[in-house]
Protein backbone atom coordinates (compact mmCIF):
# COMPACT_ATOMS: atom_id res chain seq x y z
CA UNK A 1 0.00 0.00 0.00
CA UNK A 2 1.40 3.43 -1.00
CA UNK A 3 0.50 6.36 1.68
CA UNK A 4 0.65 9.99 0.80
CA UNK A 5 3.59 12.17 1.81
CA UNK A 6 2.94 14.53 4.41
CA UNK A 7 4.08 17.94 3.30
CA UNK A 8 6.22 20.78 5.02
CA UNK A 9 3.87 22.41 7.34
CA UNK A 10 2.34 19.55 9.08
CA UNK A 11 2.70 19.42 12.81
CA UNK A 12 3.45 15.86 12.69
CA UNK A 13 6.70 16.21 11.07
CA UNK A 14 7.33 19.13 14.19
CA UNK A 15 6.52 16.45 16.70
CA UNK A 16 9.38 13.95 18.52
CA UNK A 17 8.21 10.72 17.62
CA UNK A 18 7.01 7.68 20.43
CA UNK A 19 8.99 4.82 21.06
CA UNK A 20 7.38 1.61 19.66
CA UNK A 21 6.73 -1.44 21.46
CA UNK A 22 6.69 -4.88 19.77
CA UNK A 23 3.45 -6.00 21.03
CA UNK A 24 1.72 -2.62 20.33
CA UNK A 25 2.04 -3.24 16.51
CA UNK A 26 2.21 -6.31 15.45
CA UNK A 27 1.76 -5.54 11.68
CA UNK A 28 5.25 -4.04 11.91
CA UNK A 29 6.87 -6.04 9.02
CA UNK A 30 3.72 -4.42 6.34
CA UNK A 31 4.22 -1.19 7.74
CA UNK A 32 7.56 -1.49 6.90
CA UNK A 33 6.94 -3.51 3.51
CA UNK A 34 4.53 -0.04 2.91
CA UNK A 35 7.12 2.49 3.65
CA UNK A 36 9.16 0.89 1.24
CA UNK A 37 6.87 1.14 -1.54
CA UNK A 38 5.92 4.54 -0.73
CA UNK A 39 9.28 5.91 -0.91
CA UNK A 40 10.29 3.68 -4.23
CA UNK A 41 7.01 5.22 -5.84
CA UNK A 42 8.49 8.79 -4.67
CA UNK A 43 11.93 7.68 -6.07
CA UNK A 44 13.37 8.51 -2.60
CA UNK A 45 16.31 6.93 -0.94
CA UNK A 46 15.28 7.01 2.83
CA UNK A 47 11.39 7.80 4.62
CA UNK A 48 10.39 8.25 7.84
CA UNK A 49 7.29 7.22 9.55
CA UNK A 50 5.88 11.25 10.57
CA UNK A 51 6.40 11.62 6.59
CA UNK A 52 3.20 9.64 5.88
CA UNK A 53 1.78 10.83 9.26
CA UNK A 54 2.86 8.45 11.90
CA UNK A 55 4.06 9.57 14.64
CA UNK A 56 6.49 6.70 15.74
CA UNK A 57 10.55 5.80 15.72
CA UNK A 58 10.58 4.30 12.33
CA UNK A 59 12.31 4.85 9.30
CA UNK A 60 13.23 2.96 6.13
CA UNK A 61 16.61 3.72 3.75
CA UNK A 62 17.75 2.26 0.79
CA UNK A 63 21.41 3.45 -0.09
CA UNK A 64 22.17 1.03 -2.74
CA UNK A 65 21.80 3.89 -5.31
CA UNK A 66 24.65 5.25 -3.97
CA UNK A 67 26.66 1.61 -4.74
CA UNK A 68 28.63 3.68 -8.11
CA UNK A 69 30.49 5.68 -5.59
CA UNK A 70 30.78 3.45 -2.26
CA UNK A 71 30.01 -0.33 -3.46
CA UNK A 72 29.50 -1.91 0.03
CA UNK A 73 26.11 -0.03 -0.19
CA UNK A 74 24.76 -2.26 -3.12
CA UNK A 75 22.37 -4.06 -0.93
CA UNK A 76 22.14 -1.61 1.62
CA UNK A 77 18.40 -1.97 2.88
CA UNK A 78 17.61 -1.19 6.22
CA UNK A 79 14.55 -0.35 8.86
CA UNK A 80 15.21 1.46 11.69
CA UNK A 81 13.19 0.77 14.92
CA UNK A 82 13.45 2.52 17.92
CA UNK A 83 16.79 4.35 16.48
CA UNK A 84 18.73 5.81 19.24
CA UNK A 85 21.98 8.24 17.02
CA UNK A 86 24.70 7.07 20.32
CA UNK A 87 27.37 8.69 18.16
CA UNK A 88 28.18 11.36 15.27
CA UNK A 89 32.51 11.41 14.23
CA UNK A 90 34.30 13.40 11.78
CA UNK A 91 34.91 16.27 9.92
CA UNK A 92 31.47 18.00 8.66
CA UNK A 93 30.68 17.18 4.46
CA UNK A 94 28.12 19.35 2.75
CA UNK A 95 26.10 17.55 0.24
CA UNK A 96 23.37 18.76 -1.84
CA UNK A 97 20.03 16.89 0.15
CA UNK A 98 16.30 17.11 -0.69
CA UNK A 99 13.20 15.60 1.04
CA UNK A 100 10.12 13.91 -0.36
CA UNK A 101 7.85 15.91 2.18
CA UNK A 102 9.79 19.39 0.55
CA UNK A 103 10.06 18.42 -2.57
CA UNK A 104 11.54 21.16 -5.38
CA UNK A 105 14.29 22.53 -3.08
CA UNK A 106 17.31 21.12 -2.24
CA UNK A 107 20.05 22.92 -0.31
CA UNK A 108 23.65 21.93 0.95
CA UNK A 109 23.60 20.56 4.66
CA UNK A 110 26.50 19.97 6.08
CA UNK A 111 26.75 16.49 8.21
CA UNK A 112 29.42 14.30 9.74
CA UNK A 113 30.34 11.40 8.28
CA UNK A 114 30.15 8.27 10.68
CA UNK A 115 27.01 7.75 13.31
CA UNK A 116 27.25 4.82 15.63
CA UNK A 117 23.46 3.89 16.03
CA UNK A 118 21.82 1.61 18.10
CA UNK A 119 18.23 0.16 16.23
CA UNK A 120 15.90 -3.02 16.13
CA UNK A 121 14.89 -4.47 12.88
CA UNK A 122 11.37 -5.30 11.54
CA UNK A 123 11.83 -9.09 13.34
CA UNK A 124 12.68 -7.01 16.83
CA UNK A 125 16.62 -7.82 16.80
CA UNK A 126 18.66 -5.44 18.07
CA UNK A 127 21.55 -4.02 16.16
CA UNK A 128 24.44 -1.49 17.38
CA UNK A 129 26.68 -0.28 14.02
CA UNK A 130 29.08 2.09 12.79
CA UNK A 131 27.69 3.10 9.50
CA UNK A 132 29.88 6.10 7.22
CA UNK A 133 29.06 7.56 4.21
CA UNK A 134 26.23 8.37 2.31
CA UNK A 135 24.64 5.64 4.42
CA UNK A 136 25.31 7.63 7.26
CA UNK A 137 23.85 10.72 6.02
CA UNK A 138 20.80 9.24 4.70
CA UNK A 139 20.33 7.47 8.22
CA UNK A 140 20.47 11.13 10.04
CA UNK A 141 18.54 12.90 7.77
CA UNK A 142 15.84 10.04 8.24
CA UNK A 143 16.41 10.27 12.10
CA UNK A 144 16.21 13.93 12.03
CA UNK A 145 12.65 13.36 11.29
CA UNK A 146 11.29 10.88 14.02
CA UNK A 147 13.21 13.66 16.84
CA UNK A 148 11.13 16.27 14.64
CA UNK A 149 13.56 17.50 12.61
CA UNK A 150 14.27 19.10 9.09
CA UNK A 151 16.76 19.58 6.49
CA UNK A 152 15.72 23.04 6.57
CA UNK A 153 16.69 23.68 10.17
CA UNK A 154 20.55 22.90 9.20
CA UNK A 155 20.44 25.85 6.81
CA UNK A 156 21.67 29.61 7.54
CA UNK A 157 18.99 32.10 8.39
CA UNK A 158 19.58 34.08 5.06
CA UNK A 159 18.81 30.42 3.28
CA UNK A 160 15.71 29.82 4.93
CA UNK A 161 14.41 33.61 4.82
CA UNK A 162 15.06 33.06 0.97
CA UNK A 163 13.24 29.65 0.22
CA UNK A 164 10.56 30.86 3.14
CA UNK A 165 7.88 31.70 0.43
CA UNK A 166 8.65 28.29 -1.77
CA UNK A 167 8.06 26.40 1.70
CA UNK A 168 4.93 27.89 2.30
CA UNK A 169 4.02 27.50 -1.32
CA UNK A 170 4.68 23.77 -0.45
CA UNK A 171 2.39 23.62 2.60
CA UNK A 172 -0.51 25.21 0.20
CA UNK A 173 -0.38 22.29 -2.48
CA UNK A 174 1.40 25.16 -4.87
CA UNK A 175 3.65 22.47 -6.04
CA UNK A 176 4.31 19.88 -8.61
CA UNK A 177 4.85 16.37 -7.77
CA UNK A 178 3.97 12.81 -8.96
CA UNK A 179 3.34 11.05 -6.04
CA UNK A 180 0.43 11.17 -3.54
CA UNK A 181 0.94 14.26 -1.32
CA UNK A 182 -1.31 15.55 1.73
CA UNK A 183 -0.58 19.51 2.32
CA UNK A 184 -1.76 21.09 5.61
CA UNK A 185 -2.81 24.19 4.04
CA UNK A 186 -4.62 23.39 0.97
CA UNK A 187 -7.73 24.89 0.59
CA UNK A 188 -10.67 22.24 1.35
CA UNK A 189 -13.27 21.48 -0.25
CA UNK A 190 -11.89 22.61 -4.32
């Protein structure tokens, strides 16, 4: 099942997401299996559960189109349960990252390149790794969102004062996109 996107503006992606418990949602594994085909019919490379309005600790990534320049990502595939960031190392690298609840701007954000991150899977096994590269950054951008967070917040107040109108173009459903959106301040009932 494909869900909508939830769009810039929406308190849920403002909101620190809950901890998830394993016998509170036992449908875990198509939740996942959904998120996954949401954000392959988006073409994205990482979604988190606020972004189609649930307000939990999950995420999904898929780096493997990232495998031309770092090959150990080819069948990098990953959900994140629960994701605690323990650790962030190195020298800050800007790269040029959008968002499928913003799409139409993308801005440099500048990110360090190795998180240590402690997770459970979709079968409820615990994992504790050291993940670098584009991996890495996909995996904080994604967390960003469940400790309501966005790409936009990295930027410099002169950035965000200058892409302020576009965003709130975004909220209003002024924007073009060819996936399934919802937008907080569309106009109801058009």
């Amino acid at each position: 099942m494909k869900y909508p996107i939830i769009a810039y503006g929406d308190p849920v992606l403002r909101k620190k997401a809950s901890q998830i418990e394993p016998d509170e949602y036992p449908h875990i594994k198509q939740l996942v299996a959904d998120m996954f085909e949401t954000m392959y019919s988006a073409r994205g490379v990482g979604l988190a559960a606020p972004q189609i309005g649930l307000s939990m600790r999950l995420f999904v990534i898929d780096a493997s189109v990232f495998d031309d320049e770092e090959p150990q990502l080819k069948d990098f595939k990953k959900a994140f349960i629960n994701a605690q960031i323990i650790e962030e190392t190195g020298e800050e690298w800007a790269f040029n990252e959008g968002c499928l609840s913003i799409p139409e701007i993308r801005e440099d954000v500048y990110r360090k390149p190795t998180v240590k991150i402690s997770y459970y899977d979709e079968d409820w096994k615990h994992h504790e790794d050291t993940i670098s590269g584009m991996a890495a950054r996909v995996i904080q951008h994604e967390y960003d969102h469940i400790e309501g967070k966005l790409f936009t917040d990295k930027l410099s107040p002169l950035r965000k004062r200058l892409i302020q109108k576009r965003l709130t173009d975004i909220s209003k459903g002024a924007v073009s996109v060819d996936y399934k959106m919802k937008f907080p301040a569309a106009k109801k009932g058009r």
